[in-house]
PDB file of N, CA and C in Angstrom:
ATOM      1  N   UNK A   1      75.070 -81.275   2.666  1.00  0.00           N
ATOM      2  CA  UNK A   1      73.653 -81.115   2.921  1.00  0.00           C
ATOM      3  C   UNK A   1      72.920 -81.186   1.584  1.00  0.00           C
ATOM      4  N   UNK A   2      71.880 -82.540   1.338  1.00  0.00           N
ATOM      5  CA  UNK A   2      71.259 -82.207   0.179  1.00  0.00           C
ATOM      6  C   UNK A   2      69.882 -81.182   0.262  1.00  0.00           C
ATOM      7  N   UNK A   3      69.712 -80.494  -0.894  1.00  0.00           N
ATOM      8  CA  UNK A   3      68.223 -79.775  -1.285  1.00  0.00           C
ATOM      9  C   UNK A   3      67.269 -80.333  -0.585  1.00  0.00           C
ATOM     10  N   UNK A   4      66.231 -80.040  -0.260  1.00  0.00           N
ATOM     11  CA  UNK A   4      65.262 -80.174   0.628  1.00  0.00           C
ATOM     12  C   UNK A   4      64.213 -79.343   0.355  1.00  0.00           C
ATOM     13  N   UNK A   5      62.879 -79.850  -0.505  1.00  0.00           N
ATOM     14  CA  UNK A   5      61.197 -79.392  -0.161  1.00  0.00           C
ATOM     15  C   UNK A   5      61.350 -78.464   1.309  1.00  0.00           C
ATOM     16  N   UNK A   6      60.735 -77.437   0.730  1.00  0.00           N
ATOM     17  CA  UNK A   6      60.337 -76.653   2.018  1.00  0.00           C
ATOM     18  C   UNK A   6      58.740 -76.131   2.535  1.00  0.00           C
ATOM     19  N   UNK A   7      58.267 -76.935   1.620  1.00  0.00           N
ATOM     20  CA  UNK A   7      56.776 -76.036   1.724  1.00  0.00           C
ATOM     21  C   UNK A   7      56.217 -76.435   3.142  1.00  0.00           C
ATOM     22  N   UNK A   8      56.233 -77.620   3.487  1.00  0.00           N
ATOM     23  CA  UNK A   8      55.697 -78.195   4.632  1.00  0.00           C
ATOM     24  C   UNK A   8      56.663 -77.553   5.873  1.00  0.00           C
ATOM     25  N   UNK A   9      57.911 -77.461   5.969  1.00  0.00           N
ATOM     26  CA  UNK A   9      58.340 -76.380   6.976  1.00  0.00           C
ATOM     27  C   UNK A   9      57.740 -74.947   6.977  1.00  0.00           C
ATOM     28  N   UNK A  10      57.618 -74.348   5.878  1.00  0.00           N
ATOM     29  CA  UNK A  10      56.725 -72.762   5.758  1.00  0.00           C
ATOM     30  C   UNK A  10      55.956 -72.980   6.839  1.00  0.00           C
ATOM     31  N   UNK A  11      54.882 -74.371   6.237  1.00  0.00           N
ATOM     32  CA  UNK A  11      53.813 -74.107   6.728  1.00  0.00           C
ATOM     33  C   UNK A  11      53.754 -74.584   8.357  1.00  0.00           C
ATOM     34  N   UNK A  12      54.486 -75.176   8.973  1.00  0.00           N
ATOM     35  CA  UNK A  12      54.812 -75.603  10.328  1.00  0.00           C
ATOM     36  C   UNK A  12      55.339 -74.436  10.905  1.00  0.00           C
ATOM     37  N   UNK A  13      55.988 -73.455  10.110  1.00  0.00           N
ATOM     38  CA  UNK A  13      56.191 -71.989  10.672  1.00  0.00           C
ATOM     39  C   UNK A  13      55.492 -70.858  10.971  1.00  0.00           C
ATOM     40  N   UNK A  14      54.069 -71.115  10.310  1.00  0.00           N
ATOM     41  CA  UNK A  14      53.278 -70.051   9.693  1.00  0.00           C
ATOM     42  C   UNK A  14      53.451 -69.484   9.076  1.00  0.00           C
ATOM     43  N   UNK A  15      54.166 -69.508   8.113  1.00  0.00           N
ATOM     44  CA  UNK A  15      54.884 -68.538   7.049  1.00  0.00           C
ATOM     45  C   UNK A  15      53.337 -68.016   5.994  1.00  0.00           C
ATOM     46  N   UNK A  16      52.436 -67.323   6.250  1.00  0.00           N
ATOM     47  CA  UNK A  16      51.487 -67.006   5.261  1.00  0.00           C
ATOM     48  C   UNK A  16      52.207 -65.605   3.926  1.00  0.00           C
ATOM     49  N   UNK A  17      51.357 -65.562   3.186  1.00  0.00           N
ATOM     50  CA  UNK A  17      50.708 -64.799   2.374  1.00  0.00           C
ATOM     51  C   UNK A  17      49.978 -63.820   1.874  1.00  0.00           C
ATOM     52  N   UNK A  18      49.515 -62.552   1.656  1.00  0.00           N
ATOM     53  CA  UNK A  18      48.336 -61.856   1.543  1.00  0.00           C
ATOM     54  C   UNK A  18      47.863 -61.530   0.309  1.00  0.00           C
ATOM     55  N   UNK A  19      47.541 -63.023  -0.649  1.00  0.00           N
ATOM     56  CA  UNK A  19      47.268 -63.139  -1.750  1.00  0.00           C
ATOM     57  C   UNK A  19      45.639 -62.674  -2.086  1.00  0.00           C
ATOM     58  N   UNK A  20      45.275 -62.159  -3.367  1.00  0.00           N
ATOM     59  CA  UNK A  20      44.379 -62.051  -3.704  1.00  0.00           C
ATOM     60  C   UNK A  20      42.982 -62.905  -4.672  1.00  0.00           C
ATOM     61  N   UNK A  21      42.353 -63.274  -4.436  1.00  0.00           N
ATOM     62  CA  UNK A  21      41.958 -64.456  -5.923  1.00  0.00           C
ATOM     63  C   UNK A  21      42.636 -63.970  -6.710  1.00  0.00           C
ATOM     64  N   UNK A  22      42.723 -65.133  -7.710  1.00  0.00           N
ATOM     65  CA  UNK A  22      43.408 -64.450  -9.303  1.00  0.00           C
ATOM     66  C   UNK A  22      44.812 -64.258  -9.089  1.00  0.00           C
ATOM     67  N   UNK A  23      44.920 -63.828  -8.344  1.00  0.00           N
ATOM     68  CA  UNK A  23      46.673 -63.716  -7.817  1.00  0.00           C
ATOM     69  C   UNK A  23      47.867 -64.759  -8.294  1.00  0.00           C
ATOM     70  N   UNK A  24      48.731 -64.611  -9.218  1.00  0.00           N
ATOM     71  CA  UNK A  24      49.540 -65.803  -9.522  1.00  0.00           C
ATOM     72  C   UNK A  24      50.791 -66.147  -9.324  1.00  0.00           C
ATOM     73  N   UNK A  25      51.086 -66.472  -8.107  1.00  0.00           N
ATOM     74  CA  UNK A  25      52.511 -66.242  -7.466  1.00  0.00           C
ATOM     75  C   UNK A  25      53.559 -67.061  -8.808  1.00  0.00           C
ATOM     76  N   UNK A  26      54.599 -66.226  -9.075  1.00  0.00           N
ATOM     77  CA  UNK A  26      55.639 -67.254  -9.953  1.00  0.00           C
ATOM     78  C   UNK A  26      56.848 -67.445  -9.458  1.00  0.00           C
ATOM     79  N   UNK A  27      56.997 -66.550  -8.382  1.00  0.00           N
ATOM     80  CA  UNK A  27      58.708 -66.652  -7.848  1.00  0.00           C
ATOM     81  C   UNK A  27      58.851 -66.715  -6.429  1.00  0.00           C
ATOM     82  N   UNK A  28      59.219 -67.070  -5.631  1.00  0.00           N
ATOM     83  CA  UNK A  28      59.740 -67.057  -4.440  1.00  0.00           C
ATOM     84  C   UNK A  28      61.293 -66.817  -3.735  1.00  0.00           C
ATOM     85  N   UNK A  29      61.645 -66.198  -3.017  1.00  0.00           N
ATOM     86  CA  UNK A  29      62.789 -65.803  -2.080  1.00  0.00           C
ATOM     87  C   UNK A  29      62.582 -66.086  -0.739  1.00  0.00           C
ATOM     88  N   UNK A  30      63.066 -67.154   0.025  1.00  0.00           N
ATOM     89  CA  UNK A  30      63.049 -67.067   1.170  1.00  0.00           C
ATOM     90  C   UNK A  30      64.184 -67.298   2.077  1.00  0.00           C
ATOM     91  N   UNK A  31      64.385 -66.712   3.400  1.00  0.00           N
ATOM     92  CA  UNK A  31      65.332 -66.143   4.042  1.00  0.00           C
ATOM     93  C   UNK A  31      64.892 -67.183   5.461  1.00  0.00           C
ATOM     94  N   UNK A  32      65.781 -68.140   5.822  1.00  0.00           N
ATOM     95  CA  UNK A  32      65.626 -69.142   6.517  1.00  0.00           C
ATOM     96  C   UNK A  32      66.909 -68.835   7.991  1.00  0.00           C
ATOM     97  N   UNK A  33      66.598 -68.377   8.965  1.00  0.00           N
ATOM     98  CA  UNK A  33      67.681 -68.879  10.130  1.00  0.00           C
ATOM     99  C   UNK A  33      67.334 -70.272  10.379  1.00  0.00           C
ATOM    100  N   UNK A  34      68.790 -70.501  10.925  1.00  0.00           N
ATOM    101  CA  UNK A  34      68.840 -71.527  10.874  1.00  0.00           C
ATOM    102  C   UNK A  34      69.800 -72.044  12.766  1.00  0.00           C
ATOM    103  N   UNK A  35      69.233 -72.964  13.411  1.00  0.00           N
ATOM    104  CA  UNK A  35      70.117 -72.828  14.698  1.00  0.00           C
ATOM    105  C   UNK A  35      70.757 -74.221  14.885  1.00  0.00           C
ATOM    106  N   UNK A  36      72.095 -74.597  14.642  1.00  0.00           N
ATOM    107  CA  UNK A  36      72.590 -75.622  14.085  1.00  0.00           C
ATOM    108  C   UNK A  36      72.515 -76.494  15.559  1.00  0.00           C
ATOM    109  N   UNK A  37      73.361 -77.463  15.250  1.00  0.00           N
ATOM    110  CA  UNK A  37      72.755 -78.384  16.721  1.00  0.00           C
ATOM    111  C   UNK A  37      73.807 -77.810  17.946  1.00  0.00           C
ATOM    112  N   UNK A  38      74.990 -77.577  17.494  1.00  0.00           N
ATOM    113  CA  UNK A  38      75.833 -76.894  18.719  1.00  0.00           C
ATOM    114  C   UNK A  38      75.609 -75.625  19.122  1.00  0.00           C
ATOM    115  N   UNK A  39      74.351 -74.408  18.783  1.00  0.00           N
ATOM    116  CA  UNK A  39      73.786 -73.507  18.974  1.00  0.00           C
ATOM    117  C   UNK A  39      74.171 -72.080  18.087  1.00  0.00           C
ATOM    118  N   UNK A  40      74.799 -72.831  17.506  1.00  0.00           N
ATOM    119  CA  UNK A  40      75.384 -71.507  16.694  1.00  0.00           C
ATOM    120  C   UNK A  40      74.283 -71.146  15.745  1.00  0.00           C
ATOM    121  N   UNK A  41      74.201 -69.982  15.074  1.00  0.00           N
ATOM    122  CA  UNK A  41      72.728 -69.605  14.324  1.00  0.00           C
ATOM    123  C   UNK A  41      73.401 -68.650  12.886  1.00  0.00           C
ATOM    124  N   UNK A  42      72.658 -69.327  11.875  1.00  0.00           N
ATOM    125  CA  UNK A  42      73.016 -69.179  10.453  1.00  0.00           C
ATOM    126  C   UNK A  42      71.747 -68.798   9.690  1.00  0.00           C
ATOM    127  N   UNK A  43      71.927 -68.283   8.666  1.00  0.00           N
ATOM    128  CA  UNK A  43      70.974 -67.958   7.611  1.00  0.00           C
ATOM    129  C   UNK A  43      71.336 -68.615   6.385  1.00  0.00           C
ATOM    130  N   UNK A  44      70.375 -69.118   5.413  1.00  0.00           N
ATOM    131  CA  UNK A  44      70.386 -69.546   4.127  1.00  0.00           C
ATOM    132  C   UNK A  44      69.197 -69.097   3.572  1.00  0.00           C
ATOM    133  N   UNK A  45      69.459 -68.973   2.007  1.00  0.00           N
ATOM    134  CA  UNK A  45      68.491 -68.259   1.158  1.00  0.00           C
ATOM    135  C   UNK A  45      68.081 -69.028   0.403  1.00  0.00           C
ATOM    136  N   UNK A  46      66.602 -69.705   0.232  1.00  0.00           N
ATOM    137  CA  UNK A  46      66.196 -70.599  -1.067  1.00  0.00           C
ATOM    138  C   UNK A  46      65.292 -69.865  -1.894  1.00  0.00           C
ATOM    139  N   UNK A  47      65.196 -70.014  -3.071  1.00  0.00           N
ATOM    140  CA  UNK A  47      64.489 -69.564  -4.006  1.00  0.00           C
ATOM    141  C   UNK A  47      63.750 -70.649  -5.169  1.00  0.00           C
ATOM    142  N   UNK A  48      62.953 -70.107  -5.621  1.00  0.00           N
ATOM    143  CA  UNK A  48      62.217 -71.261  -6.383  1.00  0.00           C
ATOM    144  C   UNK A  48      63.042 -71.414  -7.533  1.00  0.00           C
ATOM    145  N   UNK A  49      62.854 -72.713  -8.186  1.00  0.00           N
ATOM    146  CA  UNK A  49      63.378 -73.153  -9.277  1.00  0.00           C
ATOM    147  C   UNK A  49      63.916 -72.187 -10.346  1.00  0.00           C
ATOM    148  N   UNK A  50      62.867 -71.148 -10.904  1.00  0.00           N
ATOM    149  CA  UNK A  50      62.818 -70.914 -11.749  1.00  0.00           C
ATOM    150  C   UNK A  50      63.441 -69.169 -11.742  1.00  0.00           C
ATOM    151  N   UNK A  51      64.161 -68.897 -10.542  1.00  0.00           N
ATOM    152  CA  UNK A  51      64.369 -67.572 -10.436  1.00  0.00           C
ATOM    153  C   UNK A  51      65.485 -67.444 -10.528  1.00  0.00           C
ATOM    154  N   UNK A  52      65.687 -66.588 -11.729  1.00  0.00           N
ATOM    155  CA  UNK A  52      66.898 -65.793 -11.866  1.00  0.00           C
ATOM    156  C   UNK A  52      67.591 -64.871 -10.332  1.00  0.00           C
ATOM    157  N   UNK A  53      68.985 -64.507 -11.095  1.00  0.00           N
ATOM    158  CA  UNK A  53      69.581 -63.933 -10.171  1.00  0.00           C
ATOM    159  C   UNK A  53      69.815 -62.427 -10.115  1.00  0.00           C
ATOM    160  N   UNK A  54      69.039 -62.260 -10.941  1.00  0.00           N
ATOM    161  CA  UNK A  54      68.785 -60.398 -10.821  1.00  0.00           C
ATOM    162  C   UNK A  54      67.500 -60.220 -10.651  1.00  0.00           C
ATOM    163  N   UNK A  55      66.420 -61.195 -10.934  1.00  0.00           N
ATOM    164  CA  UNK A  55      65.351 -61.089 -10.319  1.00  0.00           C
ATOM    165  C   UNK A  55      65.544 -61.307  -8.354  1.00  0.00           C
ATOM    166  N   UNK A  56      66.251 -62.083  -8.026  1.00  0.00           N
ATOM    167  CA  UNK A  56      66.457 -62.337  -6.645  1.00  0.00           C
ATOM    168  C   UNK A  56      67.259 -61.171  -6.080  1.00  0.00           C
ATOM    169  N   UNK A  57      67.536 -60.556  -6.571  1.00  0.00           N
ATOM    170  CA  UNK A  57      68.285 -59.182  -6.456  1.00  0.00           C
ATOM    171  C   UNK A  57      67.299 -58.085  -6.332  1.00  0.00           C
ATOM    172  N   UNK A  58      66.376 -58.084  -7.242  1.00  0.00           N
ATOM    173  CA  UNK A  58      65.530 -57.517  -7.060  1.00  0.00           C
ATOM    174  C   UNK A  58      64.468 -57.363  -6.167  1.00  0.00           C
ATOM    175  N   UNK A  59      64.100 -58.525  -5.790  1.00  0.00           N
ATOM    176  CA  UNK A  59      63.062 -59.166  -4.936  1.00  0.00           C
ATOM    177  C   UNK A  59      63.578 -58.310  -3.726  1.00  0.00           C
ATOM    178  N   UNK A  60      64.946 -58.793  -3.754  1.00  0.00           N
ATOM    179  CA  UNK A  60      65.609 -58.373  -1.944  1.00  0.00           C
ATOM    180  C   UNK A  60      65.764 -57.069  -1.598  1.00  0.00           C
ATOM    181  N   UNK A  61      65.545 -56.586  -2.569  1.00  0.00           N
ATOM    182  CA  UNK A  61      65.917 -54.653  -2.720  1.00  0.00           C
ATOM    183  C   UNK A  61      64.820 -54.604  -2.058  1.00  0.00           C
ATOM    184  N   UNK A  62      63.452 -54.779  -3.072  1.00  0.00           N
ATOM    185  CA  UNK A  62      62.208 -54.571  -2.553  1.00  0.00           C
ATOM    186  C   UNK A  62      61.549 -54.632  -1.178  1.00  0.00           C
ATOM    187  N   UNK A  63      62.105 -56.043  -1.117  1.00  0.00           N
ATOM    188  CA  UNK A  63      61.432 -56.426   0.632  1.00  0.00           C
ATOM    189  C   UNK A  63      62.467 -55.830   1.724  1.00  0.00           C
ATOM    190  N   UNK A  64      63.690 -55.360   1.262  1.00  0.00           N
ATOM    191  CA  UNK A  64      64.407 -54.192   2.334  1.00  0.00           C
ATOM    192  C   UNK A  64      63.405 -52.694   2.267  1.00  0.00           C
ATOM    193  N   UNK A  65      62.895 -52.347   1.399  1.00  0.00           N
ATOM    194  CA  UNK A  65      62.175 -51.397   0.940  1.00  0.00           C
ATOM    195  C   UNK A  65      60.904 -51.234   1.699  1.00  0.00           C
ATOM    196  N   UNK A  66      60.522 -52.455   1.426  1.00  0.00           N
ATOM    197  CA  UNK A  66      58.712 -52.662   2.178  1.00  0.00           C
ATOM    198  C   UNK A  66      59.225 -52.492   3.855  1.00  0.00           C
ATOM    199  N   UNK A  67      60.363 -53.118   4.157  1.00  0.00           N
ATOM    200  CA  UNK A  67      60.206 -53.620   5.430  1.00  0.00           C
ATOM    201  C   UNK A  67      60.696 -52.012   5.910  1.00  0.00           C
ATOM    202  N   UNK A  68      61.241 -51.676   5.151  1.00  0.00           N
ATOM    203  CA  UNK A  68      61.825 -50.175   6.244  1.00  0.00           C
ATOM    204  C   UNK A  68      60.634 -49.441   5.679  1.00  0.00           C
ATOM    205  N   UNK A  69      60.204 -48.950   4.918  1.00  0.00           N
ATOM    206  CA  UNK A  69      59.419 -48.069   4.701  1.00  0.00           C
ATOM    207  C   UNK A  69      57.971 -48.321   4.512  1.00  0.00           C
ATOM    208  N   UNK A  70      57.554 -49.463   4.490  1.00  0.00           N
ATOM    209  CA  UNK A  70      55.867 -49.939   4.413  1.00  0.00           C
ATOM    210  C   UNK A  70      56.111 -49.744   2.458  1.00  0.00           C
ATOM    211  N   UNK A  71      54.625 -50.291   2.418  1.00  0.00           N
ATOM    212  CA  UNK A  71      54.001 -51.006   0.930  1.00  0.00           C
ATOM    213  C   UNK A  71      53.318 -50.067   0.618  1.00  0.00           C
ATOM    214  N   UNK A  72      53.058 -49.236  -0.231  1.00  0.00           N
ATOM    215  CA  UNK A  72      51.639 -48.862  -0.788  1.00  0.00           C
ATOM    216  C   UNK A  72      51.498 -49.420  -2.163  1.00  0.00           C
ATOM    217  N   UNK A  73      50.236 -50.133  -2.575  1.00  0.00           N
ATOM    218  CA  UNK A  73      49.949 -50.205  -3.759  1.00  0.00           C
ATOM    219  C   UNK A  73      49.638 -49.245  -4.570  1.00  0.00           C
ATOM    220  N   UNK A  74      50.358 -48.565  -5.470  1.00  0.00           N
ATOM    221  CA  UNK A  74      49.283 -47.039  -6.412  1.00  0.00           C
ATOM    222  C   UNK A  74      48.075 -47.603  -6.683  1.00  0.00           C
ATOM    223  N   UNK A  75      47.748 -48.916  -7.213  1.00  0.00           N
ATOM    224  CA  UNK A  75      46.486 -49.160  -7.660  1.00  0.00           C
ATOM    225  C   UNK A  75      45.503 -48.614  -6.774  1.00  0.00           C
ATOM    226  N   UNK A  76      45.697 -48.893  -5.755  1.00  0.00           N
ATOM    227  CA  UNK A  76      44.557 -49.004  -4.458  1.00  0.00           C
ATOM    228  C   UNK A  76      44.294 -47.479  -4.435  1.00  0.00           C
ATOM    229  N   UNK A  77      45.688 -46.700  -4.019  1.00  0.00           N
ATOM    230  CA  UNK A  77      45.311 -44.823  -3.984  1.00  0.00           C
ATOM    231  C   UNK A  77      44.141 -44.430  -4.540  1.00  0.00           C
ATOM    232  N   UNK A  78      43.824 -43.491  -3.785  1.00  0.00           N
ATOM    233  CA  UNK A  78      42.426 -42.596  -4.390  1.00  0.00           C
ATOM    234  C   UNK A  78      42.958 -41.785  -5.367  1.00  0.00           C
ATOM    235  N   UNK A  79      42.744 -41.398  -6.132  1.00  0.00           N
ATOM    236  CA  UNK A  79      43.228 -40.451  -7.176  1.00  0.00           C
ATOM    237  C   UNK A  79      42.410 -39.165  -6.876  1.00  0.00           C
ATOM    238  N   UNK A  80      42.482 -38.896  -5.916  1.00  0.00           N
ATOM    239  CA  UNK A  80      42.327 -37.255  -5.217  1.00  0.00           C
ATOM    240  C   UNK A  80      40.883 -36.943  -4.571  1.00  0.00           C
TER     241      UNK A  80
END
């Protein structure tokens, strides 16, 4: 199987974002099922060019993190 552009699948998926202006995305992790033609169903992981592998380690900690426990930004908090 060669490499394969994915942006145009994201976006045929709806795969959005909740970016801010100014916002400067540099890395990406994404987590793809996959349902092969005899029905069997697989996962593969692509990441952008430029990402290390303890950053992708990291990333995945995080979004296990967000997803079980929700996001808070401190910035946003009221400070009392």
């Amino acid at each position: 199987m060669a490499d394969q552009q994915i942006g145009q699948l994201l976006d045929t998926l709806g795969v959005t974002a909740d970016l801010d202006d100014g916002d400067l995305p540099v890395d990406a992790l994404v987590l793809i099922k996959i349902v092969k033609p005899d029905g069997t169903i697989s996962f593969i992981k692509a990441t952008s060019e430029s990402l290390d592998w303890i950053t992708s380690l990291g990333m995945l900690t995080a979004a296990l993190h967000i997803e079980n426990n929700g996001y808070v930004n401190v910035a946003d908090e009221d400070d009392g």
